[in-house]
Protein backbone atom coordinates (compact mmCIF):
# COMPACT_ATOMS: atom_id res chain seq x y z
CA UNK A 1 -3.75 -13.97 8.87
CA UNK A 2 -6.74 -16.36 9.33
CA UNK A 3 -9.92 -14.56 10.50
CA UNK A 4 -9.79 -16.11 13.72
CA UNK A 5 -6.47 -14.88 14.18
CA UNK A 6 -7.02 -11.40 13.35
CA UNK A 7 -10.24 -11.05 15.52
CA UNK A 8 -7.91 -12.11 18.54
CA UNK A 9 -5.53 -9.40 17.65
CA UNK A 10 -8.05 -6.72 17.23
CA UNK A 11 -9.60 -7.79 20.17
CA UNK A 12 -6.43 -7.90 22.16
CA UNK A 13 -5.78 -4.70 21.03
CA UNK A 14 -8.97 -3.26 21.57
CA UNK A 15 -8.60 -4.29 25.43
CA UNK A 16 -5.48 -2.08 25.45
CA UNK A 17 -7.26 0.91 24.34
CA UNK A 18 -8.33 3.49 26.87
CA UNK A 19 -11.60 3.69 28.55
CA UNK A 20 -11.79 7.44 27.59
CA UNK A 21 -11.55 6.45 23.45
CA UNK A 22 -14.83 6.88 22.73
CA UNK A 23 -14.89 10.59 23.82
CA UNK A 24 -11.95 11.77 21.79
CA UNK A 25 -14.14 12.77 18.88
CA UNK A 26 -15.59 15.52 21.40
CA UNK A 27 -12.07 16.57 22.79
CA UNK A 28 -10.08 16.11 19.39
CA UNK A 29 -11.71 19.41 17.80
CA UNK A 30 -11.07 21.06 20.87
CA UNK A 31 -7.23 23.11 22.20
CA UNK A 32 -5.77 21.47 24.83
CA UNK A 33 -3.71 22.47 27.24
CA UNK A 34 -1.54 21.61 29.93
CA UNK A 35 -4.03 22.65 32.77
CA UNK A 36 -6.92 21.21 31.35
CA UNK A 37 -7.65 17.16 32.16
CA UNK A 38 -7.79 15.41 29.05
CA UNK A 39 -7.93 12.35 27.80
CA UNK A 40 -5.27 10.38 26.72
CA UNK A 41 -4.31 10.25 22.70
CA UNK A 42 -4.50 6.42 20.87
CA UNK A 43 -2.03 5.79 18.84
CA UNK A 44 -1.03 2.26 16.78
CA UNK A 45 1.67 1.13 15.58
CA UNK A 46 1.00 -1.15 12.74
CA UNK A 47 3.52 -3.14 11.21
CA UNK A 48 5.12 -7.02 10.47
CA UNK A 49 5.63 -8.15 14.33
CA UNK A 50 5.40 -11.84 12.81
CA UNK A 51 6.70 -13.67 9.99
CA UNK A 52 9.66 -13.06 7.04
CA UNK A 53 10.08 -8.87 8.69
CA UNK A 54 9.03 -9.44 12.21
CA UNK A 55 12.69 -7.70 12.78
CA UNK A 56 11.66 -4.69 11.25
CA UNK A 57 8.21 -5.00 13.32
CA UNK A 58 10.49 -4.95 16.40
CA UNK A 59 12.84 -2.10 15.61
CA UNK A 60 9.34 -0.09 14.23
CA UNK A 61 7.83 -1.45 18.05
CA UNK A 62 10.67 -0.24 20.13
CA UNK A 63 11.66 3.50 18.39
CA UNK A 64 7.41 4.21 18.50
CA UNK A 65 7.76 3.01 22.17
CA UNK A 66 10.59 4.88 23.46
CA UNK A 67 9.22 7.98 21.59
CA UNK A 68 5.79 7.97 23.21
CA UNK A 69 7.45 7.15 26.70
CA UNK A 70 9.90 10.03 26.76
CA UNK A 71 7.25 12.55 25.24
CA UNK A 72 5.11 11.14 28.15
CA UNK A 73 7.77 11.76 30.42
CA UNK A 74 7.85 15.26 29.58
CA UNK A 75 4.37 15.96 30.14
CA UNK A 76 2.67 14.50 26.89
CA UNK A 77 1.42 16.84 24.38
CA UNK A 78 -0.14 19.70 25.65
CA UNK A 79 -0.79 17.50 28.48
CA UNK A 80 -2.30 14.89 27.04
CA UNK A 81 -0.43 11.46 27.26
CA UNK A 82 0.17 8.82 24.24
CA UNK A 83 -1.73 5.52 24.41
CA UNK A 84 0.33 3.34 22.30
CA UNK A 85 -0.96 0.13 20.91
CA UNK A 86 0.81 -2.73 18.44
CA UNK A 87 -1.00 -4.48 15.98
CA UNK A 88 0.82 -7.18 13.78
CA UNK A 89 -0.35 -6.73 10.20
CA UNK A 90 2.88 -9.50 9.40
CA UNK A 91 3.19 -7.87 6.12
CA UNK A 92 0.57 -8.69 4.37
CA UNK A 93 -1.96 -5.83 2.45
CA UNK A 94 -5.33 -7.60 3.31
CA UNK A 95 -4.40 -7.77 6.90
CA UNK A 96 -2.97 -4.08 6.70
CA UNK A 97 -6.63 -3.63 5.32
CA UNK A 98 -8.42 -5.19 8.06
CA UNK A 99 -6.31 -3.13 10.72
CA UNK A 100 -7.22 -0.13 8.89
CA UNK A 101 -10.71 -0.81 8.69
CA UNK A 102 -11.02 -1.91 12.71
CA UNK A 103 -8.62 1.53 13.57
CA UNK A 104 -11.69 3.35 12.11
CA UNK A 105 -14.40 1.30 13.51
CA UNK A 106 -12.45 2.77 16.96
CA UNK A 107 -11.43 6.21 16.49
CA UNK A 108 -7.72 5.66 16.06
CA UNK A 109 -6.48 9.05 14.41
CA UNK A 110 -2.63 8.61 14.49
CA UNK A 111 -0.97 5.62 13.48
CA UNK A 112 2.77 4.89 13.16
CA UNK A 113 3.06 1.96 10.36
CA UNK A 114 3.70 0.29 8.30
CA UNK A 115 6.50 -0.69 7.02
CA UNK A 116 6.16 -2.84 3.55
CA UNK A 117 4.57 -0.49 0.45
CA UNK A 118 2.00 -3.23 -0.55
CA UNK A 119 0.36 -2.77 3.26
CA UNK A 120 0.99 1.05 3.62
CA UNK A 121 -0.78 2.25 0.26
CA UNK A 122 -3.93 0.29 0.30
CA UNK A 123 -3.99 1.17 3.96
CA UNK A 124 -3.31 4.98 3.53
CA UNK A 125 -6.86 5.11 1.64
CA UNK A 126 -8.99 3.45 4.24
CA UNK A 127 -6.99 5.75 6.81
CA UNK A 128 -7.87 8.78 4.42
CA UNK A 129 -11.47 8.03 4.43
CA UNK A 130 -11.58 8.11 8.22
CA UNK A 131 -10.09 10.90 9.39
CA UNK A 132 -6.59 9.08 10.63
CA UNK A 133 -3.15 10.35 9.81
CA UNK A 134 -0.39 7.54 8.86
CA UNK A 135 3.31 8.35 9.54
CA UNK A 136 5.44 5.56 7.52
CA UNK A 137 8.79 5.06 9.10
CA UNK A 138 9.77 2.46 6.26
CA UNK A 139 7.50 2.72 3.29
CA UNK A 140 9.58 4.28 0.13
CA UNK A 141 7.18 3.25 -2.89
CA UNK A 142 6.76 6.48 -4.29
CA UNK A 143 3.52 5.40 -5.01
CA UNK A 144 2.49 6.16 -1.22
CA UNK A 145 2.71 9.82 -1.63
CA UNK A 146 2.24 9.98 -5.38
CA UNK A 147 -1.66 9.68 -4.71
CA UNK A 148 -1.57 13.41 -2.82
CA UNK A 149 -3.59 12.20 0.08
CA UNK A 150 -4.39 15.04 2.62
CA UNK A 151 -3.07 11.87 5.56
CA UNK A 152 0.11 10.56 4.59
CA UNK A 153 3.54 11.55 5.87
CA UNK A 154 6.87 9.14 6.05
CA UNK A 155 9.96 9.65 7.90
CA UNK A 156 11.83 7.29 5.41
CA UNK A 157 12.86 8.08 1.96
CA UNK A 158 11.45 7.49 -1.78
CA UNK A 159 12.74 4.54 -3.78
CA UNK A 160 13.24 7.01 -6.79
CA UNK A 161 15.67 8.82 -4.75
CA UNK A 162 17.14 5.66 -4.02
CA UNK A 163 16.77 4.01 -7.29
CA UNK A 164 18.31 7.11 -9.09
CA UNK A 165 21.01 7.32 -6.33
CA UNK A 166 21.65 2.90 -7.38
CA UNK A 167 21.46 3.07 -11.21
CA UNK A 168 23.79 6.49 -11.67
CA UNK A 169 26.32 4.37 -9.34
CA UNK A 170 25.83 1.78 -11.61
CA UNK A 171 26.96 3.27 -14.32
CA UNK A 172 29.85 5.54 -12.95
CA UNK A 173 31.64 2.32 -11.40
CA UNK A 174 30.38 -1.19 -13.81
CA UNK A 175 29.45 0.68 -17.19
CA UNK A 176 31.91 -1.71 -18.93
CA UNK A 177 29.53 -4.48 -17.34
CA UNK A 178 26.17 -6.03 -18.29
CA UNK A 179 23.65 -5.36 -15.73
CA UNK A 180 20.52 -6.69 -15.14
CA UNK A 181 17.37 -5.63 -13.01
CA UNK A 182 15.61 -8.43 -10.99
CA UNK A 183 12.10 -7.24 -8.98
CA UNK A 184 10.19 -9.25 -6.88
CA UNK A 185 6.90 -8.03 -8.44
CA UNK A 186 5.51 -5.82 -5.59
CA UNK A 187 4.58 -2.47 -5.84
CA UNK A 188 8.15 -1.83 -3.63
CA UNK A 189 9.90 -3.94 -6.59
CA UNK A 190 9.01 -2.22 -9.30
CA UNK A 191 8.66 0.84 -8.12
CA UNK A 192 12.80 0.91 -7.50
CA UNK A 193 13.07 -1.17 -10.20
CA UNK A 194 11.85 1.37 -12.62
CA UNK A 195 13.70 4.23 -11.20
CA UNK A 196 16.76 2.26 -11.25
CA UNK A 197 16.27 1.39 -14.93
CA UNK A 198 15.38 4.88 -16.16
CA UNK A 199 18.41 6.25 -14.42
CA UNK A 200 20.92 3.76 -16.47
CA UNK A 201 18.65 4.63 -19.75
CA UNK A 202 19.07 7.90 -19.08
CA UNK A 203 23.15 7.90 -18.51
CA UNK A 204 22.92 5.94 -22.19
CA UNK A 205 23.47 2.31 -20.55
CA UNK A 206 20.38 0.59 -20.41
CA UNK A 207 19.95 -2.52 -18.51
CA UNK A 208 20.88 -6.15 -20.47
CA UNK A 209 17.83 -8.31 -18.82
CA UNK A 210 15.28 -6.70 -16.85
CA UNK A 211 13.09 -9.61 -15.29
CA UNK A 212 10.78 -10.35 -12.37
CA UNK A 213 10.29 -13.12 -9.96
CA UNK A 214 7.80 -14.21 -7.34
CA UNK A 215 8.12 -12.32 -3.93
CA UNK A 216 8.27 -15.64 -2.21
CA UNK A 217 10.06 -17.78 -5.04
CA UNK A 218 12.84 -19.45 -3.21
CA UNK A 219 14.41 -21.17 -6.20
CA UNK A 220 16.42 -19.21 -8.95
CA UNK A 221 17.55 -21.99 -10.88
CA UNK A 222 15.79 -20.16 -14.12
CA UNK A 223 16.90 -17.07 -12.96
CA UNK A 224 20.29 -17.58 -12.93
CA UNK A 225 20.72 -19.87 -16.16
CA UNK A 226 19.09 -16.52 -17.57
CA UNK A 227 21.83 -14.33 -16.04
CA UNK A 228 24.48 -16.79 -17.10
CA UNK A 229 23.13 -16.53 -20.45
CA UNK A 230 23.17 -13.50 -21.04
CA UNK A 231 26.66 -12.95 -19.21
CA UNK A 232 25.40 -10.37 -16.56
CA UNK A 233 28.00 -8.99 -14.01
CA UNK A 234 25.82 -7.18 -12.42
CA UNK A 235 22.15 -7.32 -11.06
CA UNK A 236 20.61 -4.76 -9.15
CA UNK A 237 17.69 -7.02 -7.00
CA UNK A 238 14.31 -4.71 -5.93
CA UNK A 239 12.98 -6.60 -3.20
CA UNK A 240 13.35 -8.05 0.25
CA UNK A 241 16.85 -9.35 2.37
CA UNK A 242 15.60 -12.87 2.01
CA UNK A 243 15.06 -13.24 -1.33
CA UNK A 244 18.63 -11.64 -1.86
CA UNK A 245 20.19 -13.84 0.41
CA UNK A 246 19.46 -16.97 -1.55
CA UNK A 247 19.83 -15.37 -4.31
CA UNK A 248 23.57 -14.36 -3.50
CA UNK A 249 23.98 -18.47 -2.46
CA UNK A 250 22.34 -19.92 -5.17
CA UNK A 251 24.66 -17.77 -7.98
CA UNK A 252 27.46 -18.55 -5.76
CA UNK A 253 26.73 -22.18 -5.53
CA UNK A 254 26.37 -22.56 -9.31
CA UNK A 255 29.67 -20.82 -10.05
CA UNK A 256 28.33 -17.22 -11.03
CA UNK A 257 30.35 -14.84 -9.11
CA UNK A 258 27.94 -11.59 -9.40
CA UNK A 259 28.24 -8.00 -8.19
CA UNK A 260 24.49 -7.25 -6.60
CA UNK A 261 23.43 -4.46 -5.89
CA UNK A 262 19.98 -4.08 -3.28
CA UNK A 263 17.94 -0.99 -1.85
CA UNK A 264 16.82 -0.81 1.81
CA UNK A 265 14.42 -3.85 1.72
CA UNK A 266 17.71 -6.03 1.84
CA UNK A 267 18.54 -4.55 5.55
CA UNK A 268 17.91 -7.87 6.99
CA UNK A 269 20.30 -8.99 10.15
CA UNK A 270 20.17 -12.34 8.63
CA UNK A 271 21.03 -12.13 5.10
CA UNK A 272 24.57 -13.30 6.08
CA UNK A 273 22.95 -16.13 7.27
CA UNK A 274 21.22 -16.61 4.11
CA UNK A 275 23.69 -15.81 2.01
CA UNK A 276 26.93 -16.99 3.41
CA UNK A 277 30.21 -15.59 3.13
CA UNK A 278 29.27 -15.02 -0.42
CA UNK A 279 28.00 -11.57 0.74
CA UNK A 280 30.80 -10.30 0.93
CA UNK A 281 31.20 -7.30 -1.69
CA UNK A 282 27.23 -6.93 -1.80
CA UNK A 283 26.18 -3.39 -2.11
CA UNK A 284 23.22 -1.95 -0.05
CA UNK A 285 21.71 1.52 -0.96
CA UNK A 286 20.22 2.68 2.40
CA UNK A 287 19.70 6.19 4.48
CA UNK A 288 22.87 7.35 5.71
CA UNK A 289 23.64 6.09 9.13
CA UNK A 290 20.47 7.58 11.65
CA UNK A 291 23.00 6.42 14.68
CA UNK A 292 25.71 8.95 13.80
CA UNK A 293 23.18 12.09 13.56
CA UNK A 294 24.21 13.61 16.86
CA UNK A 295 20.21 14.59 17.37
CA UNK A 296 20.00 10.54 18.01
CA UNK A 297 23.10 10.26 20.51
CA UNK A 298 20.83 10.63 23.81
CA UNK A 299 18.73 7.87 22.91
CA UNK A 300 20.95 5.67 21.16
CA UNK A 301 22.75 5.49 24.23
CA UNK A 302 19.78 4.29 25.69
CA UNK A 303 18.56 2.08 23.64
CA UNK A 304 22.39 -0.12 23.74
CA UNK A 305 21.56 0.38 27.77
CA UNK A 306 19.04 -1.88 27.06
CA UNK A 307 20.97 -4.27 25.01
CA UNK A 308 18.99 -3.32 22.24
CA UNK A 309 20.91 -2.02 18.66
CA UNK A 310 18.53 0.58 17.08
CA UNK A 311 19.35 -0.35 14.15
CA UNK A 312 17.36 0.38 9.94
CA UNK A 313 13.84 1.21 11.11
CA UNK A 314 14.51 2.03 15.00
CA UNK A 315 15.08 5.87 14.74
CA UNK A 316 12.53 6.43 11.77
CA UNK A 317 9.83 5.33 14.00
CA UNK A 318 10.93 6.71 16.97
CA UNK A 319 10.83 10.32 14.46
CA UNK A 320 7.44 9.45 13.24
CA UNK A 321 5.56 9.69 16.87
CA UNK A 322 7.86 12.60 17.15
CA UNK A 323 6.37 14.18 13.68
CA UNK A 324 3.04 13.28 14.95
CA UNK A 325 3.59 15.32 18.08
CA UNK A 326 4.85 18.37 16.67
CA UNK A 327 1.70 18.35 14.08
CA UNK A 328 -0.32 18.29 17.10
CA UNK A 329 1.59 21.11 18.98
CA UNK A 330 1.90 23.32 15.81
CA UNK A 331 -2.14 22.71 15.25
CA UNK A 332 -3.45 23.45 18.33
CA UNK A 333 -5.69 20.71 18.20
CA UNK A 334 -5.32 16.93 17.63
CA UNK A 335 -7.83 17.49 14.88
CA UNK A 336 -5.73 14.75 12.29
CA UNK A 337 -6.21 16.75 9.07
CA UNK A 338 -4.94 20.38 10.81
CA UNK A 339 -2.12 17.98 11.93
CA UNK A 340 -1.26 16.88 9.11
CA UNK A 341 -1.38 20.39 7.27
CA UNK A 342 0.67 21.59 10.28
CA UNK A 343 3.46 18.87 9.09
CA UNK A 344 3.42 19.36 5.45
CA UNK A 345 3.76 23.55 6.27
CA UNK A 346 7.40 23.22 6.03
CA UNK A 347 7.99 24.06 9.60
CA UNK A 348 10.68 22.53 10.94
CA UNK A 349 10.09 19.78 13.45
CA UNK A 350 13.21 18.42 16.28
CA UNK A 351 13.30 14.75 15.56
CA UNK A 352 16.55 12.14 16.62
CA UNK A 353 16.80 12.72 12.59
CA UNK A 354 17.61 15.90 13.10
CA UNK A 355 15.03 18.82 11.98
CA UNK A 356 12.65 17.33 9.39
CA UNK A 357 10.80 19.64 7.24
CA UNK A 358 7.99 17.98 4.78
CA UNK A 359 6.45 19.13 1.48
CA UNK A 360 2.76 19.05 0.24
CA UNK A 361 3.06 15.48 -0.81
CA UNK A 362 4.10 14.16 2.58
CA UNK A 363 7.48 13.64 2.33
CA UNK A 364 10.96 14.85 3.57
CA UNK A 365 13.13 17.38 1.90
CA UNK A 366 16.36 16.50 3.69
CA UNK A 367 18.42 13.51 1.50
CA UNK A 368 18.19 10.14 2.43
CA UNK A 369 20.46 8.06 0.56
CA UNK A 370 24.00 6.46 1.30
CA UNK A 371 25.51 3.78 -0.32
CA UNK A 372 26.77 0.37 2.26
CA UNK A 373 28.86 -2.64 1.32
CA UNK A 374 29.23 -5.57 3.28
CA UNK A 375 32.87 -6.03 4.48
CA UNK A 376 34.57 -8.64 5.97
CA UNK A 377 36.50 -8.12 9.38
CA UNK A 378 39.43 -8.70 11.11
CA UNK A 379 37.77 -11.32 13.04
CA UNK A 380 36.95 -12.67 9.85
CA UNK A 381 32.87 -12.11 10.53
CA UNK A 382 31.21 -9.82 7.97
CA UNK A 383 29.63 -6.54 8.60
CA UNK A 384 27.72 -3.89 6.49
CA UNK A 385 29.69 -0.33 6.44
CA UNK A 386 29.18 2.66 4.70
CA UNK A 387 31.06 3.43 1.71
CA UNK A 388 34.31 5.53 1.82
């Protein structure tokens, strides 16, 4: 994002904020309570509303949204309503940065976001530094709560559960196969990268070519003449849907018919489009299906009555404001740090996930991990299903 372009957004969203912001450092330390006036709470949601995951951005936009509406509904939090804001970081770290920085020029303690690893883990340590609390609905680098900061909590899942989950399947159904581990180089890459290769080392059959492209190469010529080489069946990609998607096209286009394998970066709407009917067979490692948890039925329901699918990243975000409010009605206070030590207590806290309970590090103790396959359909169109 060009400088001009990001002191637009921040001023934009600066305009949004409430006039009472600047007293919240006086009433944040303080109980509230139902009978007493108080001001309402800021809180961002920061995430890729542009560009190559702007369809995450949306489903992150929509679950924070509905969240923060229904909990206003209800009376707020201890009477005090959510201010929600959206700021468009499109993905990129040094804009994740800049947000970070300008959401502690302004007192913003709470923020929902964001949703790519590289942005959420340079981010978490500005956010640290000035007293906010970040709730990732999509980040799974384990990286992000590897560091032990007091601030960070994510309603998603950790790539090492998800890369162990990917490379022990591996093995169990294509050990008489050569595999091969492609990342795209980011700290999401090879983060599930690794965890995927230590789980095949570890079940005695390591990886045949372990290699890494660009995150925005578009041509795998190389890449596949390497594959073809050195007769890989199956590759295991760590990175994003769109990457994948020509990936799957290009191998199919030059006659190499491969089994891949993807974690949840690849939960693109598109990557049919990208890919083309070779998709078909394509496994996905993703959280089990958030839709079917009968916490989420209510507001499923409403979300289709909207014509809108809440699909991947909907419900996680819609759980994060929800984690966010519990902290603060477990705490007493919206004081972030006694938040956040209310959250990682191991309380329980009602979410459309279900009841989430967190550890010291930040993250969930319930599984996350199912593995999808896309399928073609009756009508001959091509859907991703959960395994049976």
């Amino acid at each position: 994002m060009s400088q001009a372009n990001l002191k637009k957004a921040v001023g934009y969203w600066r305009a949004m904020l409430p006039l009472g912001l600047a007293m919240l450092a006086i009433f944040a330390a303080a109980p509230q309570s139902a009978a007493a006036a108080c001001p309402d709470i800021p809180m961002a949601v920061a995430g890729p509303m542009t560009g190559d995951w702007a369809l995450m951005g949306e489903e992150m936009r929509r679950g924070a949204q509905l969240a923060a509406d229904d909990i206003n509904a209800k009376g707020g939090i201890g009477g005090c309503k959510i201010a929600l804001v959206v700021l468009d970081d499109q993905g990129a770290p040094d804009t994740a940065i800049a947000i970070a920085k300008a959401f502690a020029r302004d007192r913003v303690r709470f923020v929902v976001g964001h949703y790519n690893s590289g942005s959420s883990i340079p981010a978490s340590q500005i956010y640290a530094k000035n007293n906010t609390l970040m709730v990732s609905p999509a980040s799974t680098n384990p990286g992000l709560t590897e560091f032990k900061l007091w601030n960070v909590v994510r309603t998603a899942g950790r790539d090492d559960v998800q890369g162990a989950f990917a490379g022990e399947y591996m093995v169990d159904h294509f050990a008489a196969r050569n595999l091969a581990i492609v990342s795209d180089g980011t700290p999401y890459g090879d983060g599930l990268a690794n965890k995927v290769r230590k789980a095949l080392r570890a079940k005695g059959h390591p990886e045949k070519l372990a290699i890494k492209v660009r995150y925005d190469q578009i041509n795998f010529g190389d890449l596949i003449g390497r594959m073809k080489a050195a007769k890989i069946d199956v590759a295991f990609f760590a990175g994003l849907g769109d990457q994948l998607g020509r990936l799957i096209r290009q191998s199919d286009e030059a006659d190499m018919h491969l089994q891949f394998i993807s974690g949840d970066g690849a939960m693109v709407k598109d990557l049919t489009g990208l890919a083309g009917p070779a998709v078909q067979g394509t496994l996905i490692v993703f959280s089990p299906e958030d839709r079917s948890n009968p916490a989420a039925k209510d507001v499923v329901a409403r979300f289709r009555a909207q014509g809108f699918e809440p699909e991947a990243y909907t419900l996680k975000s819609y759980a994060a404001v929800q984690v966010i409010a519990g902290g603060i009605e477990m705490a007493g206070v919206q004081a972030p740090r006694l938040v956040a030590a209310a959250i990682k207590s191991g309380k329980p806290i009602s979410t459309v996930l279900g009841d989430l309970t967190f550890d010291a590090k930040g993250d969930r103790r319930q599984p996350d991990v199912a593995m999808y396959v896309w399928t073609k359909q009756a009508n001959g169109g091509l859907s991703l299903e959960p395994m049976k």
